[in-house]
Protein backbone atom coordinates (compact mmCIF):
# COMPACT_ATOMS: atom_id res chain seq x y z
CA UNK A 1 -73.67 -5.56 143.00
CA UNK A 2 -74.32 -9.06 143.43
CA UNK A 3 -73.49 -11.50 140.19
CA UNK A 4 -76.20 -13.49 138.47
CA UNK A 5 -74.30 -17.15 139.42
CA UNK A 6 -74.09 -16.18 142.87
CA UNK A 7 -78.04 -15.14 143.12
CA UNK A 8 -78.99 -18.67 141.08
CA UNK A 9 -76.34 -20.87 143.08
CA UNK A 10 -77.73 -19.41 146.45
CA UNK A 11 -81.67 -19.89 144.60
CA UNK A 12 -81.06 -23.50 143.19
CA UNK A 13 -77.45 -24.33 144.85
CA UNK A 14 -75.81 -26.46 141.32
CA UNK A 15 -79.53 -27.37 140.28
CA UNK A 16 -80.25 -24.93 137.60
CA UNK A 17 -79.30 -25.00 133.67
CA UNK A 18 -78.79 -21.23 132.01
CA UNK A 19 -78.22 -19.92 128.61
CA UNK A 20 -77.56 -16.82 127.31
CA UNK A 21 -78.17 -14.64 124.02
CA UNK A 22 -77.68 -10.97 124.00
CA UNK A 23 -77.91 -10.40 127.38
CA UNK A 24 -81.61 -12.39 128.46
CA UNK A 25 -80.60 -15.31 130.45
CA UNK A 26 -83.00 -18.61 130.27
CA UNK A 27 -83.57 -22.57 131.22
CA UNK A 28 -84.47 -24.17 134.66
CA UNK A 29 -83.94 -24.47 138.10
CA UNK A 30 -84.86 -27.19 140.62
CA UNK A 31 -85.63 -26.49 143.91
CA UNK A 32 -86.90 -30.05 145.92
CA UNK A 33 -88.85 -31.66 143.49
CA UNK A 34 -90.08 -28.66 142.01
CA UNK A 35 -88.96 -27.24 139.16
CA UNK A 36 -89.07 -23.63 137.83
CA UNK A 37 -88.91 -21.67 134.58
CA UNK A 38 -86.32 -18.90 134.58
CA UNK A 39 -85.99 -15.78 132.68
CA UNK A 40 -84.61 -12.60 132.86
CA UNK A 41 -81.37 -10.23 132.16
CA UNK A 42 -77.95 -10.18 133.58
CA UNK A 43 -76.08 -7.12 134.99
CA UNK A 44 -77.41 -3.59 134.34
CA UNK A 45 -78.98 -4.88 131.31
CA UNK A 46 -80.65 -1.98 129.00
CA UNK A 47 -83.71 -3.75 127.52
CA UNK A 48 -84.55 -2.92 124.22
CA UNK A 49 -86.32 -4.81 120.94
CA UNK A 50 -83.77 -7.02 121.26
CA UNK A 51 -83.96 -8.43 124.52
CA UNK A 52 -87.87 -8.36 124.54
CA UNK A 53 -88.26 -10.48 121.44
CA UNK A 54 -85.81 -12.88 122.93
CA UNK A 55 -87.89 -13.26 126.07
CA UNK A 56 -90.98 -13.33 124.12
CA UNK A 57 -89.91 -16.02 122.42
CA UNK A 58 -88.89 -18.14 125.52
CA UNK A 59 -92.65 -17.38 126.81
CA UNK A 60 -94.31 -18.73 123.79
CA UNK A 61 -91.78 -21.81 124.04
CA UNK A 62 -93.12 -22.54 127.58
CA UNK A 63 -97.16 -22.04 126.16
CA UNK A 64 -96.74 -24.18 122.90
CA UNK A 65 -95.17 -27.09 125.47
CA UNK A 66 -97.84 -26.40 128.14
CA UNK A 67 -96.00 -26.53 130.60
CA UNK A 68 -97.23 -25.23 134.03
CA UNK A 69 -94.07 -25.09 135.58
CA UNK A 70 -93.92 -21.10 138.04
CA UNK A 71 -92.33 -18.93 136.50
CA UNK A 72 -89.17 -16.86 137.99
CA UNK A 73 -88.07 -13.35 136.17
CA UNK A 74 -84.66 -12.42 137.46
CA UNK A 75 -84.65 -8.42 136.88
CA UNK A 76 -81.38 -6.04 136.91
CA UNK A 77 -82.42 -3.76 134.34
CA UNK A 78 -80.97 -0.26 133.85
CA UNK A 79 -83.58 0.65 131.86
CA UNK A 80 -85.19 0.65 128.82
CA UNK A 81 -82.43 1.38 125.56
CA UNK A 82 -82.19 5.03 123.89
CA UNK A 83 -80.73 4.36 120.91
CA UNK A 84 -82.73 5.43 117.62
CA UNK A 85 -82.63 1.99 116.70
CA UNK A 86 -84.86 0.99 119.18
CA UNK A 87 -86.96 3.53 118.64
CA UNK A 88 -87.60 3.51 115.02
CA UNK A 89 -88.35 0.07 115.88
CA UNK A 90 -91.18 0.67 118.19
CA UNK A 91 -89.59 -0.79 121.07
CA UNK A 92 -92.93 -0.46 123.35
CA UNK A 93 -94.52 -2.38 120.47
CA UNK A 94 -92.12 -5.18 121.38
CA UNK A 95 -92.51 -4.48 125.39
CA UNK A 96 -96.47 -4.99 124.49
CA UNK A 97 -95.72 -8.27 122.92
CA UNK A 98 -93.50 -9.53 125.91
CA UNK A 99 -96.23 -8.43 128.42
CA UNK A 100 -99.25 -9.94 126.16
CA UNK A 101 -96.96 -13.12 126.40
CA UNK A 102 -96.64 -13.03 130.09
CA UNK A 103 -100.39 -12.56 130.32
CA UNK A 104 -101.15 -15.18 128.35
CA UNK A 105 -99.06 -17.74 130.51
CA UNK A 106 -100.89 -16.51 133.40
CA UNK A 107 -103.92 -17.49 131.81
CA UNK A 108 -102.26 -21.09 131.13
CA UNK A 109 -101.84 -21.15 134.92
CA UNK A 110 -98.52 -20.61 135.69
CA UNK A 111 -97.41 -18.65 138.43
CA UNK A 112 -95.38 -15.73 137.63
CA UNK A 113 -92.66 -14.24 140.84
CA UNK A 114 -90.35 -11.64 139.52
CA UNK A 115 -86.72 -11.05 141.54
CA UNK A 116 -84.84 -7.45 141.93
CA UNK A 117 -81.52 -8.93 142.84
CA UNK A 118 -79.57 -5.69 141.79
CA UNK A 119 -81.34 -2.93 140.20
CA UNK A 120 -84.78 -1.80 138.28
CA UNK A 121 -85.17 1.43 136.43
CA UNK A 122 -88.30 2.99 134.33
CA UNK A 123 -89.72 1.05 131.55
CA UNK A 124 -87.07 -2.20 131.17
CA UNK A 125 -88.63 -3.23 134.82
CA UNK A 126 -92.57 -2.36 133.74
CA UNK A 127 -91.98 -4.61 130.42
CA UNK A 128 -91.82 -7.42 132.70
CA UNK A 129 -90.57 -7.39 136.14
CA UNK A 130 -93.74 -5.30 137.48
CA UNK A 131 -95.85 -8.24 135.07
CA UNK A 132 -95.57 -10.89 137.96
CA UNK A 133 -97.93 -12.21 140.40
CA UNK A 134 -95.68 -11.32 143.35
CA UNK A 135 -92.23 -9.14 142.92
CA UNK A 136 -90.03 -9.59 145.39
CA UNK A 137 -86.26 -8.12 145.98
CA UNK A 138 -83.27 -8.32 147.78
CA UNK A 139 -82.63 -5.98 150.47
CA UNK A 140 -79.91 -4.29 148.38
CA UNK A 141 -81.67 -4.26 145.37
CA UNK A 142 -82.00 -0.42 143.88
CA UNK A 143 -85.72 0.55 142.22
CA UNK A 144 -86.71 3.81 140.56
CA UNK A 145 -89.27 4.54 138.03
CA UNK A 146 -86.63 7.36 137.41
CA UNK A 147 -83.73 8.62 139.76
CA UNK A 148 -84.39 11.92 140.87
CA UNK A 149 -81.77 13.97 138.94
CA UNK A 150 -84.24 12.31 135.82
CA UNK A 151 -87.17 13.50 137.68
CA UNK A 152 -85.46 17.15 138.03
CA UNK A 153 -84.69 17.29 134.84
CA UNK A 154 -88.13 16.58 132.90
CA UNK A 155 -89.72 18.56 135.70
CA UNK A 156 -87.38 21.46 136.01
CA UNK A 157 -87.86 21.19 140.19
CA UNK A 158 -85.13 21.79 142.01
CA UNK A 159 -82.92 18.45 143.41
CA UNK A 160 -83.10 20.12 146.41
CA UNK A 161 -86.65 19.97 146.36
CA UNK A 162 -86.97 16.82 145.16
CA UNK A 163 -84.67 15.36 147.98
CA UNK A 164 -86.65 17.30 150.18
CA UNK A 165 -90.00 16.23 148.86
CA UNK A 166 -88.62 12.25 148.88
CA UNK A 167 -88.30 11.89 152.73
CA UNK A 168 -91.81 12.14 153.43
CA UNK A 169 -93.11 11.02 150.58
CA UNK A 170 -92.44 8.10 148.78
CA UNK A 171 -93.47 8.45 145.35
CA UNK A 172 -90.91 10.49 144.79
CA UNK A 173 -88.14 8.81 146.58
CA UNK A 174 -86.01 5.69 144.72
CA UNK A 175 -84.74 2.70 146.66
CA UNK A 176 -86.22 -0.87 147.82
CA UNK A 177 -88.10 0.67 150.89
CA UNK A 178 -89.62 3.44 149.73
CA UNK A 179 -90.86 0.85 146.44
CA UNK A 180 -91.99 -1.46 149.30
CA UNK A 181 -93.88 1.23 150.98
CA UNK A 182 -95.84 2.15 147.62
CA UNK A 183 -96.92 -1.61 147.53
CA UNK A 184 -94.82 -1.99 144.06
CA UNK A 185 -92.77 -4.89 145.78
CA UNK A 186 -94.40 -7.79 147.92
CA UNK A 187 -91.39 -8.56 149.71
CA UNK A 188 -88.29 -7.97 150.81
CA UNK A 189 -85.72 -10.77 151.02
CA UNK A 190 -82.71 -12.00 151.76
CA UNK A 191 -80.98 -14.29 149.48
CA UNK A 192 -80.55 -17.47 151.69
CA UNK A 193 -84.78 -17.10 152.23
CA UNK A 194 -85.46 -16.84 148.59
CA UNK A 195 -85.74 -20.56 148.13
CA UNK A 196 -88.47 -21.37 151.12
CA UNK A 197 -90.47 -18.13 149.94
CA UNK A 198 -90.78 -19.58 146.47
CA UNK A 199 -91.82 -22.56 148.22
CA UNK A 200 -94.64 -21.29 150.19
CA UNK A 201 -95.72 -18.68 147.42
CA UNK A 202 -96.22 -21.35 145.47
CA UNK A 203 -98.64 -22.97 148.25
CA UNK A 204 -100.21 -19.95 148.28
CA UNK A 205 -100.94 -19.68 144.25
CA UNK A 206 -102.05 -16.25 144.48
CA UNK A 207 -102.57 -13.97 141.26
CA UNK A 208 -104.80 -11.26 142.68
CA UNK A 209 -103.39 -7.92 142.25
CA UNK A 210 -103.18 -6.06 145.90
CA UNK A 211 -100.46 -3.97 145.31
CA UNK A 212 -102.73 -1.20 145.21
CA UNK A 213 -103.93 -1.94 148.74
CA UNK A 214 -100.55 -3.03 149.81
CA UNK A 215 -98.85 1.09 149.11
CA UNK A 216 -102.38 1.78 151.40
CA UNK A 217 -101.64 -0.90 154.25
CA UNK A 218 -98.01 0.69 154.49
CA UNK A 219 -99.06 4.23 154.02
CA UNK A 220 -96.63 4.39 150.94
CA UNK A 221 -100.10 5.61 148.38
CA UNK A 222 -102.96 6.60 150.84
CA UNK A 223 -105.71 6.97 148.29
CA UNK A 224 -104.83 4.89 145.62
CA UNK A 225 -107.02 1.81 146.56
CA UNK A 226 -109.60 4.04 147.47
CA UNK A 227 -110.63 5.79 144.43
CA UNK A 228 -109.88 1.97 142.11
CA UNK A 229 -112.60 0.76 144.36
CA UNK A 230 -114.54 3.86 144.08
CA UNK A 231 -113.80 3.78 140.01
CA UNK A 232 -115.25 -0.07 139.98
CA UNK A 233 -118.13 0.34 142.00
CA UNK A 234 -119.85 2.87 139.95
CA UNK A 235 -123.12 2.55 138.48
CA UNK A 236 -123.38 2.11 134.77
């Protein structure tokens, strides 16, 4: 496990500003003359009503200032809290409003990059590391939409099976190549290339979702592409 300050010092070297409350980590970083927007969690965070609103609330900051500055999510999410709490909250009602925040700064025109730098499980990574215009991790980053003794579980398969199933096919399999392979990271990246990818993404100023045709490129989800294109080309 790598520690936030080392991922930020080897991002921004000493030019970044963070603050902390309950676990979401937020302020600046600098890299050249450009500066960036940071947000995120810290260390096996498990994000919950909480967190969201807190993030939320930095988002709606950043629109009420207009400020166009990108925007980098720093994701090491355990998952999503299970306490009853959080769910007699309606935690996914708060997830909503963090994603209908990040949306919404698209639309202002900020660019959005997400970073795995240690780990990103089920829905704490879709409420907002998955939101970005390009998700990128480090090589030793873990991803799972759920680990495979989960999977077992709800399904009542076999492990066996599932371990089985998981070396020829993807979907089922956890880990930062196999996510790679489905298209549901952009790249892969080692810490002391982070900065001059920012750089160049940012050159590139893309927000066109091709993740989709990414998982077919790699052969990670062969039909996937296919049948969106198929779904959007028919007549009404």
């Amino acid at each position: 496990m790598i520690r936030l300050n080392a991922v930020m010092d080897g991002i921004f070297g000493t030019h970044y500003q963070l603050k902390e409350k309950s676990s979401v980590i937020f302020g600046t970083g600098q890299i050249g003359k450009q500066q960036f927007q940071v947000l995120g969690v810290k260390e096996s965070t498990f994000l919950g009503a909480e967190q969201a609103l807190i993030m939320a609330e930095q988002i709606i900051d950043l629109m009420e200032q207009k400020s166009k500055d990108p925007l980098l999510l720093l994701v090491d999410v355990a998952g999503q809290q299970l306490t009853m709490r959080d769910e007699w909250l309606g935690m996914y009602q708060y997830f909503g409003h963090l994603l209908t925040g990040l949306a919404c700064l698209r639309q202002q025109g900020n660019q959005i990059i997400s970073l795995v730098y240690n780990q990103a499980v089920g829905g704490g990574f879709i409420a907002y590391g998955l939101m970005a215009d390009t998700i990128l991790a480090l090589p030793d980053a873990e991803l799972a939409v759920m680990w495979l003794e989960g999977i077992a579980k709800v399904t009542k398969i076999e492990l066996s099976a599932l371990e089985e199933l998981s070396k020829s096919l993807p979907i089922f399999a956890p880990g930062v190549k196999n996510f790679y392979k489905l298209g549901g990271l952009h790249q892969i990246v080692e810490l002391a290339q982070i900065p001059g990818t920012l750089e160049h993404l940012l050159k590139q100023n893309g927000t066109d979702d091709v993740r989709a045709q990414l998982g077919k490129e790699r052969g990670g989800r062969t039909l996937a592409y296919t049948v969106i294109n198929a779904v959007e080309n028919l007549p009404l």
